[in-house]
N, C-alpha and C. Protein backbone atom coordinates (compact mmCIF):
# COMPACT_ATOMS: atom_id res chain seq x y z
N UNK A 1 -136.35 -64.28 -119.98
CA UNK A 1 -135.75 -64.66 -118.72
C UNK A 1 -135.97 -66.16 -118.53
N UNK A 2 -134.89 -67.11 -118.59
CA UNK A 2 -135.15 -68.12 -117.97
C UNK A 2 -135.43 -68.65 -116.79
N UNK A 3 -135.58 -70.08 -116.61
CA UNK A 3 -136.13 -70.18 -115.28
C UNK A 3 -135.44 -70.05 -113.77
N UNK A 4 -134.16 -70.46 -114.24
CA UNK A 4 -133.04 -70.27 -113.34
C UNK A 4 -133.01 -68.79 -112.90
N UNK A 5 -132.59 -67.79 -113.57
CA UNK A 5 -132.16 -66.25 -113.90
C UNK A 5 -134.27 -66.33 -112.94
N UNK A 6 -135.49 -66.31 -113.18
CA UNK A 6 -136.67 -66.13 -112.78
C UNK A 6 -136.45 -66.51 -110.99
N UNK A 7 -135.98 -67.27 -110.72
CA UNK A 7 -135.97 -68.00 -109.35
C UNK A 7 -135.14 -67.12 -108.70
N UNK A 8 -134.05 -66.71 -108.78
CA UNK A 8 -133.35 -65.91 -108.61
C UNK A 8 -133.67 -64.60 -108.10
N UNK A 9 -134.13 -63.66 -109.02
CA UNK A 9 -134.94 -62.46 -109.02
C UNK A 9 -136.54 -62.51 -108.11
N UNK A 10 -136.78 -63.82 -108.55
CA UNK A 10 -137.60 -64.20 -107.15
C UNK A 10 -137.64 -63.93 -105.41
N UNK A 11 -136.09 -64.77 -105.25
CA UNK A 11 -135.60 -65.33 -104.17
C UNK A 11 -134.80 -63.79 -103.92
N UNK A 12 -134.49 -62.60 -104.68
CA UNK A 12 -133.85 -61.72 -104.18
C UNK A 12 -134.85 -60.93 -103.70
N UNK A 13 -136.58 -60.54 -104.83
CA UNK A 13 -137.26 -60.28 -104.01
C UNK A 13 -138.13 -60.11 -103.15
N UNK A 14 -138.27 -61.70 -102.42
CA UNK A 14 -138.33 -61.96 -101.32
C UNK A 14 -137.62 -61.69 -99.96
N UNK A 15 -136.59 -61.70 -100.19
CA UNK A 15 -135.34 -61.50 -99.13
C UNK A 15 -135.63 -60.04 -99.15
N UNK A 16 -135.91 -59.04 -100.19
CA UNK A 16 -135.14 -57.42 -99.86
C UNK A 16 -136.78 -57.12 -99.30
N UNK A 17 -138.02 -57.59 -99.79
CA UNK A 17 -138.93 -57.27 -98.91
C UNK A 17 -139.73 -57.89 -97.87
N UNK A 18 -139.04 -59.13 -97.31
CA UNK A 18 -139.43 -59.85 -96.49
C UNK A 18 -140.76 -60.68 -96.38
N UNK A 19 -141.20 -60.62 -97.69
CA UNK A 19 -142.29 -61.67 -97.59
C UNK A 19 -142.15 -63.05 -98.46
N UNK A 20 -142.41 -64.00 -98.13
CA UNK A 20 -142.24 -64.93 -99.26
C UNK A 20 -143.18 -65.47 -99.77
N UNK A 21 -144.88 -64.35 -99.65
CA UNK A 21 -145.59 -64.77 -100.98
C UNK A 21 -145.14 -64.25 -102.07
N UNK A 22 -144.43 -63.50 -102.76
CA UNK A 22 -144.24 -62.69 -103.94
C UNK A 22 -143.77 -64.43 -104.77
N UNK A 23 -144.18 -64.19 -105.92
CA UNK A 23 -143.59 -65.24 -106.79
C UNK A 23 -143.26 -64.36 -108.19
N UNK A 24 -142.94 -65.37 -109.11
CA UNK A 24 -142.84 -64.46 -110.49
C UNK A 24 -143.47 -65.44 -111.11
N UNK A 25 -144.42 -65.17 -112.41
CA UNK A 25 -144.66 -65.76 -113.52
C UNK A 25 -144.14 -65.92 -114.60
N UNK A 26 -143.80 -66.48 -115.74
CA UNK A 26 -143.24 -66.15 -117.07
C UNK A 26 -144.61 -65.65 -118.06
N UNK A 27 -144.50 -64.51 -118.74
CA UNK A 27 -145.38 -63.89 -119.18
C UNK A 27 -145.67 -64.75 -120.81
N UNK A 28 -146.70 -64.86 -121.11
CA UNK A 28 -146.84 -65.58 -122.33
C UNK A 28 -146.59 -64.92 -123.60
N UNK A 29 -145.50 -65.42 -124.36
CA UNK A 29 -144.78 -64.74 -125.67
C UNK A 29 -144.01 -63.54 -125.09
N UNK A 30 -143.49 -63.33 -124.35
CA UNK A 30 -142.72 -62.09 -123.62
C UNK A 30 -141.63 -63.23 -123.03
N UNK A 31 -140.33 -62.50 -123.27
CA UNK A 31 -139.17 -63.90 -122.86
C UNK A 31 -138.52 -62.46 -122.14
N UNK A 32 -138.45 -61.52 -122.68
CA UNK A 32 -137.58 -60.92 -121.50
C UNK A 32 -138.20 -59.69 -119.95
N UNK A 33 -139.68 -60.72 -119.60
CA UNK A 33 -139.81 -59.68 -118.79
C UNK A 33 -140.80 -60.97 -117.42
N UNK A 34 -141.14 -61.00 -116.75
CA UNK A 34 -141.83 -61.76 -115.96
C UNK A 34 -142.73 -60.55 -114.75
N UNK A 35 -143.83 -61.36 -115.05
CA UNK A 35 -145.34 -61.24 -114.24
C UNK A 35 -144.89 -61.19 -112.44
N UNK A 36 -145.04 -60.16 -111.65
CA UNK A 36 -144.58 -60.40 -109.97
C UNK A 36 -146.31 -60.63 -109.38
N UNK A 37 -146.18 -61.10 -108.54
CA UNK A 37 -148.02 -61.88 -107.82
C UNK A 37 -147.09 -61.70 -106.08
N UNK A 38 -147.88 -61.46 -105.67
CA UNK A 38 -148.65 -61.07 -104.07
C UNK A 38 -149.20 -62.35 -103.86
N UNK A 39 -149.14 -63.65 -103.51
CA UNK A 39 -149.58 -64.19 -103.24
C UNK A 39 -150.87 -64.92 -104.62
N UNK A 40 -151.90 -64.41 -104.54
CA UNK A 40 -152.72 -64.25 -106.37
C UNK A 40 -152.95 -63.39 -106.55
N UNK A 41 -152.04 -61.84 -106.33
CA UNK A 41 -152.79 -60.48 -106.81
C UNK A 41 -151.54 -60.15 -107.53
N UNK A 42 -151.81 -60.10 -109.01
CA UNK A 42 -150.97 -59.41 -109.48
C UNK A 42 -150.20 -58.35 -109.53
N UNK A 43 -148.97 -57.63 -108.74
CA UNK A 43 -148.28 -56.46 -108.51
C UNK A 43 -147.75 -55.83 -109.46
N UNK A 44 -147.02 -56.56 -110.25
CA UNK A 44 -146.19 -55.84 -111.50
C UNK A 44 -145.41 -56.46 -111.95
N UNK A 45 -144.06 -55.67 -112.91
CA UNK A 45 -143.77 -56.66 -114.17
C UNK A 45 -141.66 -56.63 -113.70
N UNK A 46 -141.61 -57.64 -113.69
CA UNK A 46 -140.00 -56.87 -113.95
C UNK A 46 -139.55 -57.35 -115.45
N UNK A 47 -138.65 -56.45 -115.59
CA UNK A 47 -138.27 -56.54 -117.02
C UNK A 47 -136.70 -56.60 -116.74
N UNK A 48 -135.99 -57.71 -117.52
CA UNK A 48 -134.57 -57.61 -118.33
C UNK A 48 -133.61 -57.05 -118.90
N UNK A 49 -132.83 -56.24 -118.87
CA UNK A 49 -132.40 -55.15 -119.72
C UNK A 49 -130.68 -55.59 -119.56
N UNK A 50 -130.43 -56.14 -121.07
CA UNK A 50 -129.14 -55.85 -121.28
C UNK A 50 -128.44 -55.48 -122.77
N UNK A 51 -127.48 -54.26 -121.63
CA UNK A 51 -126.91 -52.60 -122.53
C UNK A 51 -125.57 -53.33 -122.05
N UNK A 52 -125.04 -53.39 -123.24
CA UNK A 52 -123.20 -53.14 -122.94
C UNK A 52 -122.80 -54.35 -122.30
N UNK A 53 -123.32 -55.88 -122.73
CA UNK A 53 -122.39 -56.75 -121.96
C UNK A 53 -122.87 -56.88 -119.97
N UNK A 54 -123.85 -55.66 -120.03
CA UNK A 54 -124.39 -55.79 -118.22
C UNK A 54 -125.75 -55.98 -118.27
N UNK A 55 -125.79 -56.97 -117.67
CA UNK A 55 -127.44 -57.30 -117.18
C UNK A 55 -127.85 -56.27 -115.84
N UNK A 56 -129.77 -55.54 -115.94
CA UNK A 56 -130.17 -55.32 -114.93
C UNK A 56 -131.44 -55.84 -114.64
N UNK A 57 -131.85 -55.41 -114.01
CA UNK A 57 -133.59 -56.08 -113.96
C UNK A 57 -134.11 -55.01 -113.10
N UNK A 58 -135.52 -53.94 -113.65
CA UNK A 58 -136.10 -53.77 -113.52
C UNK A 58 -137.54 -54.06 -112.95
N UNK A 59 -138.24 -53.52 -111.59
CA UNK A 59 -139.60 -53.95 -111.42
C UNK A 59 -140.49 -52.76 -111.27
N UNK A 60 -141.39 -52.69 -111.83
CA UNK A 60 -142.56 -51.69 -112.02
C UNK A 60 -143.81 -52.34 -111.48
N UNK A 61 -143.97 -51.32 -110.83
CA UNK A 61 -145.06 -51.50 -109.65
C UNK A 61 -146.25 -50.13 -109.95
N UNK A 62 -147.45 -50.68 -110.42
CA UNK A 62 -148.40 -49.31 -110.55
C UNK A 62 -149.30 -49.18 -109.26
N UNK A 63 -149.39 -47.88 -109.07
CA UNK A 63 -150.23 -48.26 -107.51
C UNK A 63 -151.35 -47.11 -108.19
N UNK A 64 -152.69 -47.90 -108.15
CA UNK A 64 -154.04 -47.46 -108.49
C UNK A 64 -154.67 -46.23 -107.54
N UNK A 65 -154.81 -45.11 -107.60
CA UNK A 65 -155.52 -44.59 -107.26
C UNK A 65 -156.99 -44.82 -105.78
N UNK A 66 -157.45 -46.01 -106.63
CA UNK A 66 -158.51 -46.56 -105.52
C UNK A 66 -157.94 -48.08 -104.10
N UNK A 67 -156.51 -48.01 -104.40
CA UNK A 67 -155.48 -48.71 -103.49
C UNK A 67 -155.75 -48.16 -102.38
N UNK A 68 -155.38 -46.60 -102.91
CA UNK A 68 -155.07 -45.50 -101.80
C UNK A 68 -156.26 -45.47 -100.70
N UNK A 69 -157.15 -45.89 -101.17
CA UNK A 69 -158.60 -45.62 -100.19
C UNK A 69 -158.20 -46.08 -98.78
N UNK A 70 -157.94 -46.95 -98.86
CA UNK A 70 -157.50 -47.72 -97.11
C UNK A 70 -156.77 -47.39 -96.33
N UNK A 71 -155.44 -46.06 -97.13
CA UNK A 71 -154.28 -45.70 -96.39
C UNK A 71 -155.05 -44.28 -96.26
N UNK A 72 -155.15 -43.48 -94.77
CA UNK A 72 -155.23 -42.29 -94.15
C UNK A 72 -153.79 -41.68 -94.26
């Protein structure tokens, strides 16, 4: 993912979840997937995927077990 196409996917998800700490990283030796951060807490990965001439982008989000502690 370049940097342009990174800013982008950024700036969309910021807007769809209303915060604008989320940033993206570029992951080191990985070109088609980028690092998502909370501000400095690492959230998850989105990944690149193009099938057939169509680009999508994927984001995977793992939610830990011991997250859950705080939510009743």
């Amino acid at each position: 993912m370049d940097r342009k196409e990174m800013l982008r996917v950024e700036t969309y998800l910021r807007m769809t979840f209303r915060n604008e700490a989320i940033n993206l990283r570029p992951r080191q030796n990985i070109k088609d997937s980028v690092e998502v951060y909370l501000g400095s807490d690492f959230i998850g990965v989105v990944s690149k995927d193009e099938e057939d001439g169509e680009i999508s982008y994927q984001f995977n989000m793992a939610i830990l077990d011991i997250d859950l502690d705080s939510v009743k």
